[in-house]
PDB file of N, CA and C in Angstrom:
ATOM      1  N   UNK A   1     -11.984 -36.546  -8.461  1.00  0.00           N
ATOM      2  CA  UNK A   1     -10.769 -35.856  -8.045  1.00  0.00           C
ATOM      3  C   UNK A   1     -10.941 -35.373  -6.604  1.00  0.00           C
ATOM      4  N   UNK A   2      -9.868 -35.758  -5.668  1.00  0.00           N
ATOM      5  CA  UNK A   2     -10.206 -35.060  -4.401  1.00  0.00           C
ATOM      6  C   UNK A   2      -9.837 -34.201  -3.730  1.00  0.00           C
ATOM      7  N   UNK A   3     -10.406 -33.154  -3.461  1.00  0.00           N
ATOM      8  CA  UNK A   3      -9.865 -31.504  -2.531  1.00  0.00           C
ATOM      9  C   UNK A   3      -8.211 -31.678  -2.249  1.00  0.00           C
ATOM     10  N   UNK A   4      -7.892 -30.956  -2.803  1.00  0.00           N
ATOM     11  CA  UNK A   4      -6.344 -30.472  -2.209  1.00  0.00           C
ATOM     12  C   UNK A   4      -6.649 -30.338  -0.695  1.00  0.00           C
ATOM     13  N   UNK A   5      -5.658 -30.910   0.466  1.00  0.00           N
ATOM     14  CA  UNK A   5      -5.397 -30.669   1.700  1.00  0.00           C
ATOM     15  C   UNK A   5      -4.937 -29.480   2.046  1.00  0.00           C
ATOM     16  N   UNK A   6      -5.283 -28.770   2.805  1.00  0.00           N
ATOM     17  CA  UNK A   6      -5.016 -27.410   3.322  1.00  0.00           C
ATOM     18  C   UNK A   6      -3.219 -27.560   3.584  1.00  0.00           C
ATOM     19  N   UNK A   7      -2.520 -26.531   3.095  1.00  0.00           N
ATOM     20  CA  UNK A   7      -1.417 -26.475   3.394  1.00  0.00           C
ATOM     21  C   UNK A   7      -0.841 -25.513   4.838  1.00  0.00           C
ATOM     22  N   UNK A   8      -0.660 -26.242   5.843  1.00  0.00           N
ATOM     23  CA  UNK A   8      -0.198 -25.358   6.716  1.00  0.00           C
ATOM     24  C   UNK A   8       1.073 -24.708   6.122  1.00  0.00           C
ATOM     25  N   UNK A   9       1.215 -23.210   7.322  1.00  0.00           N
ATOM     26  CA  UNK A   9       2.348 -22.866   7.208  1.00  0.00           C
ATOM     27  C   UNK A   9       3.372 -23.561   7.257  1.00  0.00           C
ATOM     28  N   UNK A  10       3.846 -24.248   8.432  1.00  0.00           N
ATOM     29  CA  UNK A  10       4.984 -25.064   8.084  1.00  0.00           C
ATOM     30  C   UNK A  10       5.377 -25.688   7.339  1.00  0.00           C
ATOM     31  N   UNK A  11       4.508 -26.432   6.637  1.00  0.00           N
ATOM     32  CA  UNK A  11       5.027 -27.466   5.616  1.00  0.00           C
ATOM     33  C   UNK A  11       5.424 -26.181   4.425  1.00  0.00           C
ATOM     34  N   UNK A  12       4.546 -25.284   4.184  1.00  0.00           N
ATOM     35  CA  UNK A  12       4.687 -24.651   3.067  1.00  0.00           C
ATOM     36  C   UNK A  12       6.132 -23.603   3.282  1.00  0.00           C
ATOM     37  N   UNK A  13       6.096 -23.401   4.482  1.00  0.00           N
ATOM     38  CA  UNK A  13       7.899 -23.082   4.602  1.00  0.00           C
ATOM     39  C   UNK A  13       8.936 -23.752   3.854  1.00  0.00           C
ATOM     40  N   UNK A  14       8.573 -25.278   4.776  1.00  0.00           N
ATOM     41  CA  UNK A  14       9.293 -25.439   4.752  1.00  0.00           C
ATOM     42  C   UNK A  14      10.049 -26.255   2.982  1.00  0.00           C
ATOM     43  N   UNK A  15       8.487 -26.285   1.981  1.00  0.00           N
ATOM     44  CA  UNK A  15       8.981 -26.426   0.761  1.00  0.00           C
ATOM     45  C   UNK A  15       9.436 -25.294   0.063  1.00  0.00           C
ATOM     46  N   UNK A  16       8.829 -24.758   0.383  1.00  0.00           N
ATOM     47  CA  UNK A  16      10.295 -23.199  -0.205  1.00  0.00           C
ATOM     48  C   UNK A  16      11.283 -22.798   0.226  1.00  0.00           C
ATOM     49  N   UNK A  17      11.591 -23.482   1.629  1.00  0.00           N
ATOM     50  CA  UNK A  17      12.944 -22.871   1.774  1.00  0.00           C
ATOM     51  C   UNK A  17      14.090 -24.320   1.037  1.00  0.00           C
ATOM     52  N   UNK A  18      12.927 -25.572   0.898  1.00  0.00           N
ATOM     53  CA  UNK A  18      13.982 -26.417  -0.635  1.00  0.00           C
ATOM     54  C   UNK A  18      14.228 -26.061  -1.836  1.00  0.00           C
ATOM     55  N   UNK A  19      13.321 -24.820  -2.053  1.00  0.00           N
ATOM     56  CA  UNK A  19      13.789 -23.968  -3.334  1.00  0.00           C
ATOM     57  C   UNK A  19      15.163 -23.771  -3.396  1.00  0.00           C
ATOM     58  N   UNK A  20      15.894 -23.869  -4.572  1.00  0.00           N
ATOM     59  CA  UNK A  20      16.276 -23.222  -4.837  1.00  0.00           C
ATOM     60  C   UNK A  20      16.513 -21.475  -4.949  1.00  0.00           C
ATOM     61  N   UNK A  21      18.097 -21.440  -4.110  1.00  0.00           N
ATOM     62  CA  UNK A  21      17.935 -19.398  -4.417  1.00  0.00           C
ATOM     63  C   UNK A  21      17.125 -18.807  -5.618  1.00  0.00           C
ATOM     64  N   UNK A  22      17.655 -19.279  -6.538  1.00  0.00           N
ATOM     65  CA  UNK A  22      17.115 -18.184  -8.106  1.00  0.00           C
ATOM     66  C   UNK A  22      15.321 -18.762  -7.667  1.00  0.00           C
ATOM     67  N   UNK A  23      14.625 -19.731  -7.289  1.00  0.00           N
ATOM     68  CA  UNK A  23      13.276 -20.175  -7.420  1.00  0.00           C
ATOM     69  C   UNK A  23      13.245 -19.074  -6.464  1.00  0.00           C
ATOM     70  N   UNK A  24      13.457 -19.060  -4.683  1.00  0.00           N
ATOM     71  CA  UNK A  24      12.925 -18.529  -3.724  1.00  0.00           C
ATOM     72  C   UNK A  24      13.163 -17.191  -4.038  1.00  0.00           C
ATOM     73  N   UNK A  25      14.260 -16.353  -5.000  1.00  0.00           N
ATOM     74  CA  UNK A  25      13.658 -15.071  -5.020  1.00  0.00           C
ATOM     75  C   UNK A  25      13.154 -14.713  -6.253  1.00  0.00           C
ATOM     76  N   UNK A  26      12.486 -15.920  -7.403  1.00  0.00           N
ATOM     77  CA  UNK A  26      11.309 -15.330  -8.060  1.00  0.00           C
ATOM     78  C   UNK A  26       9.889 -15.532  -7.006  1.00  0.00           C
ATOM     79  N   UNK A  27       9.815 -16.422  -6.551  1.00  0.00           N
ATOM     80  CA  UNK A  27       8.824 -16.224  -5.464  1.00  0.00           C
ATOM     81  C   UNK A  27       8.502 -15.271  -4.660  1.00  0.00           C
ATOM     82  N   UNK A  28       9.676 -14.615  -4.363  1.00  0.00           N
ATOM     83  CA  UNK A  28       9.847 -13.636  -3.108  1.00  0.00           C
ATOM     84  C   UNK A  28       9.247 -12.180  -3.737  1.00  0.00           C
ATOM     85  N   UNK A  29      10.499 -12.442  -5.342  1.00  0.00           N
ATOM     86  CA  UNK A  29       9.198 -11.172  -6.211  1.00  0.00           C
ATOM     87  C   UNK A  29       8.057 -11.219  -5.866  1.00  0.00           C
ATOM     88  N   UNK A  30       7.497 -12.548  -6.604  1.00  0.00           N
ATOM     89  CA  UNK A  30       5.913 -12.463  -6.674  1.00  0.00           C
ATOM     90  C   UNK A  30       5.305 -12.345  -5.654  1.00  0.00           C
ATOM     91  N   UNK A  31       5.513 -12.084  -4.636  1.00  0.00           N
ATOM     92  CA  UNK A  31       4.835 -12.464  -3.298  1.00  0.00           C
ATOM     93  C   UNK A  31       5.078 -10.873  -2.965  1.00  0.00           C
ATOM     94  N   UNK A  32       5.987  -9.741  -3.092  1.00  0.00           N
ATOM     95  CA  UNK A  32       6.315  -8.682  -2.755  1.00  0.00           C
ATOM     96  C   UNK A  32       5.405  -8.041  -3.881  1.00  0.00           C
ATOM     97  N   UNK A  33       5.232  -8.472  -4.794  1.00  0.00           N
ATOM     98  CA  UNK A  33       4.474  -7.681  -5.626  1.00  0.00           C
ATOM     99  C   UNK A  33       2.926  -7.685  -5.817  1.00  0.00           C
ATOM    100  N   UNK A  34       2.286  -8.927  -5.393  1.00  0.00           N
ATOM    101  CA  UNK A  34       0.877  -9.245  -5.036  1.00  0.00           C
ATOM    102  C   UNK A  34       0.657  -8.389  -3.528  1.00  0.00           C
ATOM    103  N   UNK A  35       1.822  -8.007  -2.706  1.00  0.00           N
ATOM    104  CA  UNK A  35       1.176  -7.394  -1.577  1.00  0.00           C
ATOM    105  C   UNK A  35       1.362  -5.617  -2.094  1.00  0.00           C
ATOM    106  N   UNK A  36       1.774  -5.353  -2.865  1.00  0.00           N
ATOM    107  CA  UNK A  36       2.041  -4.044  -3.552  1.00  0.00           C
ATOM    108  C   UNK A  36       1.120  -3.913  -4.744  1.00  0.00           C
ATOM    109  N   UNK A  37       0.132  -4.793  -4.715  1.00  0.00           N
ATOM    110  CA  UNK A  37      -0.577  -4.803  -5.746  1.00  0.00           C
ATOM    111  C   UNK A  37      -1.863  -3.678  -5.387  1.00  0.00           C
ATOM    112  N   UNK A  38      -2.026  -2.455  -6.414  1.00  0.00           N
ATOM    113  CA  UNK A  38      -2.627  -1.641  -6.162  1.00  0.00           C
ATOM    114  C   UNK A  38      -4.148  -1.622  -6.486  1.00  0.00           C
ATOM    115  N   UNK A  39      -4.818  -1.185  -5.466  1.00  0.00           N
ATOM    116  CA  UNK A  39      -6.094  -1.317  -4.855  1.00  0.00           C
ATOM    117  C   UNK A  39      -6.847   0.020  -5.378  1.00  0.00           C
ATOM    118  N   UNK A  40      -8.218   0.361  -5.596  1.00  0.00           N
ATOM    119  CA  UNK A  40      -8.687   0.946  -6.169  1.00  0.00           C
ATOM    120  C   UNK A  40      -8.977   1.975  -5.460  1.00  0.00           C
ATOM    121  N   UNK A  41      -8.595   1.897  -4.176  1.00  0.00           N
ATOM    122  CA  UNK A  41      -8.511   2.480  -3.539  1.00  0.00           C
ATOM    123  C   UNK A  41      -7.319   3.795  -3.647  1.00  0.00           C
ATOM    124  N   UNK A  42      -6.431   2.643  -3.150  1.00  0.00           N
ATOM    125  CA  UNK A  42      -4.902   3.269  -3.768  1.00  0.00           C
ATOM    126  C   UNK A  42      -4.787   4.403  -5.189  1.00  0.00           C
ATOM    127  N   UNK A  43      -5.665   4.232  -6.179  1.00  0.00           N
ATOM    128  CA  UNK A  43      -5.926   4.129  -7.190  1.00  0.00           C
ATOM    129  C   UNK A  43      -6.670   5.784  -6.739  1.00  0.00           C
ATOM    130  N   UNK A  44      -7.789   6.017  -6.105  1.00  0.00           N
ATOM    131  CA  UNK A  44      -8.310   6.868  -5.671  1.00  0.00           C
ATOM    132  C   UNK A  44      -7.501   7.989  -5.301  1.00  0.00           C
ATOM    133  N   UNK A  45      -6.889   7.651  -4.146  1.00  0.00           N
ATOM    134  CA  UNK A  45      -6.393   8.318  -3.206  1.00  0.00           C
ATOM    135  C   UNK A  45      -4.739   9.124  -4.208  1.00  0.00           C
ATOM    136  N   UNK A  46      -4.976   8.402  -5.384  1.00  0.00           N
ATOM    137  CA  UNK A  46      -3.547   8.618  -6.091  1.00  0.00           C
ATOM    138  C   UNK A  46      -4.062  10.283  -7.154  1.00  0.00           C
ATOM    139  N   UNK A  47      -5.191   9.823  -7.366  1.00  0.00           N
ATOM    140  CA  UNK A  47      -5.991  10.674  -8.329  1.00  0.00           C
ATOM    141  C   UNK A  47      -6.364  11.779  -7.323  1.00  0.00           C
ATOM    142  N   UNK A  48      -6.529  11.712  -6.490  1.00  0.00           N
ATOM    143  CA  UNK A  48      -7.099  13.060  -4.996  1.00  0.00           C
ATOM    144  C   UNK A  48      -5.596  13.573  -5.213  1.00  0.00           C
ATOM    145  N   UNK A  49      -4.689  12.944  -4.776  1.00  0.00           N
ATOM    146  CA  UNK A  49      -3.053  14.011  -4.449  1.00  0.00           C
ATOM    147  C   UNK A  49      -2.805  14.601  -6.231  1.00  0.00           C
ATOM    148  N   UNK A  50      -3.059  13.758  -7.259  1.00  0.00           N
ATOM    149  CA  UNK A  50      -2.656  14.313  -8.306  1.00  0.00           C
ATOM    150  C   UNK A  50      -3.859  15.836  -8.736  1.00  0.00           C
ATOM    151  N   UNK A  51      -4.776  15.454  -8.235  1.00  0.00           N
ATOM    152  CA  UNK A  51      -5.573  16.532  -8.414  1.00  0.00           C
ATOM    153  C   UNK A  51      -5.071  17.984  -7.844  1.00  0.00           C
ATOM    154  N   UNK A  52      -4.751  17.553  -6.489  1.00  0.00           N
ATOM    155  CA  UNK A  52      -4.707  18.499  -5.380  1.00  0.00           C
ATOM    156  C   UNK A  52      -3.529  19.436  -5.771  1.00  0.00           C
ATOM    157  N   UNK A  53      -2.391  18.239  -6.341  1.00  0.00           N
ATOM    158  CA  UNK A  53      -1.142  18.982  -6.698  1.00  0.00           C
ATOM    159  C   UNK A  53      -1.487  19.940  -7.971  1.00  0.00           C
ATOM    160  N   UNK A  54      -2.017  19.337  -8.948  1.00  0.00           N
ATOM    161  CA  UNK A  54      -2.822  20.284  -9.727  1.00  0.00           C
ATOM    162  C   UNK A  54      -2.788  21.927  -9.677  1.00  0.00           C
ATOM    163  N   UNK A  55      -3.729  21.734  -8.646  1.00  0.00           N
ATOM    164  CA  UNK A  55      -4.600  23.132  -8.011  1.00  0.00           C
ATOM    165  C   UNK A  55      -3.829  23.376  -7.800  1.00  0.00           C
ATOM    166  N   UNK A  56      -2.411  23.440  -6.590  1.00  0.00           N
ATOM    167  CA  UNK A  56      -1.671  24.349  -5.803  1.00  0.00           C
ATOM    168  C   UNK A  56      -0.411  24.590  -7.095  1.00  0.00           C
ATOM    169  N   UNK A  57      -0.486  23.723  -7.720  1.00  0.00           N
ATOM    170  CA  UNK A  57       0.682  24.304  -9.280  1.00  0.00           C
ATOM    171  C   UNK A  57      -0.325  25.677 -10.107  1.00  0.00           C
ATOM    172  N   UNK A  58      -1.251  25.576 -10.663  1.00  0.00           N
ATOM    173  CA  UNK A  58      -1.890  26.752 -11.002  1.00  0.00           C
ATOM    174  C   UNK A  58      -2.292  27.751 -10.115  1.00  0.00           C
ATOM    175  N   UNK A  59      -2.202  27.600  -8.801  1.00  0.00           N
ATOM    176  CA  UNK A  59      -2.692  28.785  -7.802  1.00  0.00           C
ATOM    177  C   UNK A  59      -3.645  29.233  -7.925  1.00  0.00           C
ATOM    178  N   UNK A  60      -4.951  27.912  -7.831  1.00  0.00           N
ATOM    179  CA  UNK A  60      -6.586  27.837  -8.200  1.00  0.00           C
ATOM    180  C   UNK A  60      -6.793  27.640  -6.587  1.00  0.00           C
ATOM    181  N   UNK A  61      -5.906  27.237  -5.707  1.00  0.00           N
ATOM    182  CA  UNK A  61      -6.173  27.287  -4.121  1.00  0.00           C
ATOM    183  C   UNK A  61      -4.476  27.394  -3.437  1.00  0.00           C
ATOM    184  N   UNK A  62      -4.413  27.846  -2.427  1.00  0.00           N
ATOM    185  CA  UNK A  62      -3.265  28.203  -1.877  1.00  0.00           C
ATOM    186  C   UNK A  62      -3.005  27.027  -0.398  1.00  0.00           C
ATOM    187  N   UNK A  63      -1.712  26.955  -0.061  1.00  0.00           N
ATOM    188  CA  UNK A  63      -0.694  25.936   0.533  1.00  0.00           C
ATOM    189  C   UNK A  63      -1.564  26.260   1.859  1.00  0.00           C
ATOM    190  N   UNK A  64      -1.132  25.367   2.636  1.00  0.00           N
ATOM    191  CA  UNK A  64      -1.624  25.714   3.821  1.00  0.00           C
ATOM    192  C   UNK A  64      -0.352  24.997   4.955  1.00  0.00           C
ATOM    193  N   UNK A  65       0.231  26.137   5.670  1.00  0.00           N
ATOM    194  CA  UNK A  65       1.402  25.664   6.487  1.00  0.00           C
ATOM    195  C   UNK A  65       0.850  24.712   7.448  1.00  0.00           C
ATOM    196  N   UNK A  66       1.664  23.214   7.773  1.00  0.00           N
ATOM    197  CA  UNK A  66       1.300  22.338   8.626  1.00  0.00           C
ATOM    198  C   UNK A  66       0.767  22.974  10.023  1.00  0.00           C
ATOM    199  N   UNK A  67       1.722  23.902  10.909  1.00  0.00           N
ATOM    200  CA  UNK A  67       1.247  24.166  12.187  1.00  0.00           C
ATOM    201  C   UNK A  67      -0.098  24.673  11.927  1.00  0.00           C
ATOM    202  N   UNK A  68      -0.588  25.748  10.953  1.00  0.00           N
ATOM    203  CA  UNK A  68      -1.719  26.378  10.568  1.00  0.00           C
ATOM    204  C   UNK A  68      -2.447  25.034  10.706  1.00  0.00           C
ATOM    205  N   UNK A  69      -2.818  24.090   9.887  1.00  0.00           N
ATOM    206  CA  UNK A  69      -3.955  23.048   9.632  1.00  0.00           C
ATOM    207  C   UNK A  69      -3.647  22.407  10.573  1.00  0.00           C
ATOM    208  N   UNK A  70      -2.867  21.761  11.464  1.00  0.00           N
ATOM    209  CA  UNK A  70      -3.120  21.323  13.051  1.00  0.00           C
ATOM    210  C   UNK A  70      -3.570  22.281  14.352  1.00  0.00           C
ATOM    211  N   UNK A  71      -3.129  23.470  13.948  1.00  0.00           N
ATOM    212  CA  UNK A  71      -4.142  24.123  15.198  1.00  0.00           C
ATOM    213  C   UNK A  71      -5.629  24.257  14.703  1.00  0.00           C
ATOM    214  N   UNK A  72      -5.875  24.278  13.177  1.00  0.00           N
ATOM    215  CA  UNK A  72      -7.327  24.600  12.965  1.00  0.00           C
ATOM    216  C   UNK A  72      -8.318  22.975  13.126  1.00  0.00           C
ATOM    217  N   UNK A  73      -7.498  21.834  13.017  1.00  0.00           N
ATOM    218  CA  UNK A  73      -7.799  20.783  13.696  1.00  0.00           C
ATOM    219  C   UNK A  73      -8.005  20.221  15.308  1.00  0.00           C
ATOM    220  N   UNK A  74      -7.269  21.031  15.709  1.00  0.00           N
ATOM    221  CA  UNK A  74      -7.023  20.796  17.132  1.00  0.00           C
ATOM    222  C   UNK A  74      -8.330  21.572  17.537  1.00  0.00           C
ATOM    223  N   UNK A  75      -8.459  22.519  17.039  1.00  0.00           N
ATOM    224  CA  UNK A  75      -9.815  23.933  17.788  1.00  0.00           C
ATOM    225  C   UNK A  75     -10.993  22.865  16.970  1.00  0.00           C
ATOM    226  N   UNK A  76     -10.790  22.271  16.149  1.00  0.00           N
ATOM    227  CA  UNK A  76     -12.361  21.386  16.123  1.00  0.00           C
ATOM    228  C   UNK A  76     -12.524  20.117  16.385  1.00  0.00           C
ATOM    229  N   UNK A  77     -11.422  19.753  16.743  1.00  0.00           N
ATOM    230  CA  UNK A  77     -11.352  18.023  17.659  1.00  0.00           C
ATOM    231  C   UNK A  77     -10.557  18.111  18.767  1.00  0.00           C
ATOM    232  N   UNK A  78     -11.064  19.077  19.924  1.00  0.00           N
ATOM    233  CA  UNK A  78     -10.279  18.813  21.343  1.00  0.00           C
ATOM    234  C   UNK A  78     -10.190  17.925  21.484  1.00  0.00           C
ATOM    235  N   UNK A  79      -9.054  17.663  22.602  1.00  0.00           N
ATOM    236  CA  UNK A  79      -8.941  16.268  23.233  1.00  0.00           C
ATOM    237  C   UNK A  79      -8.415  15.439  22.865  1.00  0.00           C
TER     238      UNK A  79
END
């Protein structure tokens, strides 16, 4: 059996744009949803804000006004 040929972009355009509408926007799903596909990262960073929100709902740590946490940033990263 021999290696599939690399598909350039163009050609591969240009067979989906012979799709059919109803084909090109199940494609368009799948293609919007593999780049929205969540990363463990994502995954992390989802569990840190749910935590965080947590805490500031029980008042186990208190809010901190934006200008407050950019000047206390600014006084430790001049410049």
């Amino acid at each position: 059996m021999a290696a599939a040929m690399p598909t350039s972009l163009e050609t591969l355009q240009a067979q989906v744009l012979g799709l059919s509408k109803a084909d090109r926007a199940r494609l368009l799903d799948r293609l919007v949803e593999s780049l929205d596909a969540e990363t463990d990262v994502d995954r992390e960073w989802d569990r840190i804000a749910e935590a965080r929100d947590a805490e500031l709902a029980t008042g186990s740590v208190e809010p901190v006004l934006l200008d407050d946490a950019m000047k206390r940033l600014k006084s430790q990263f001049p410049g």
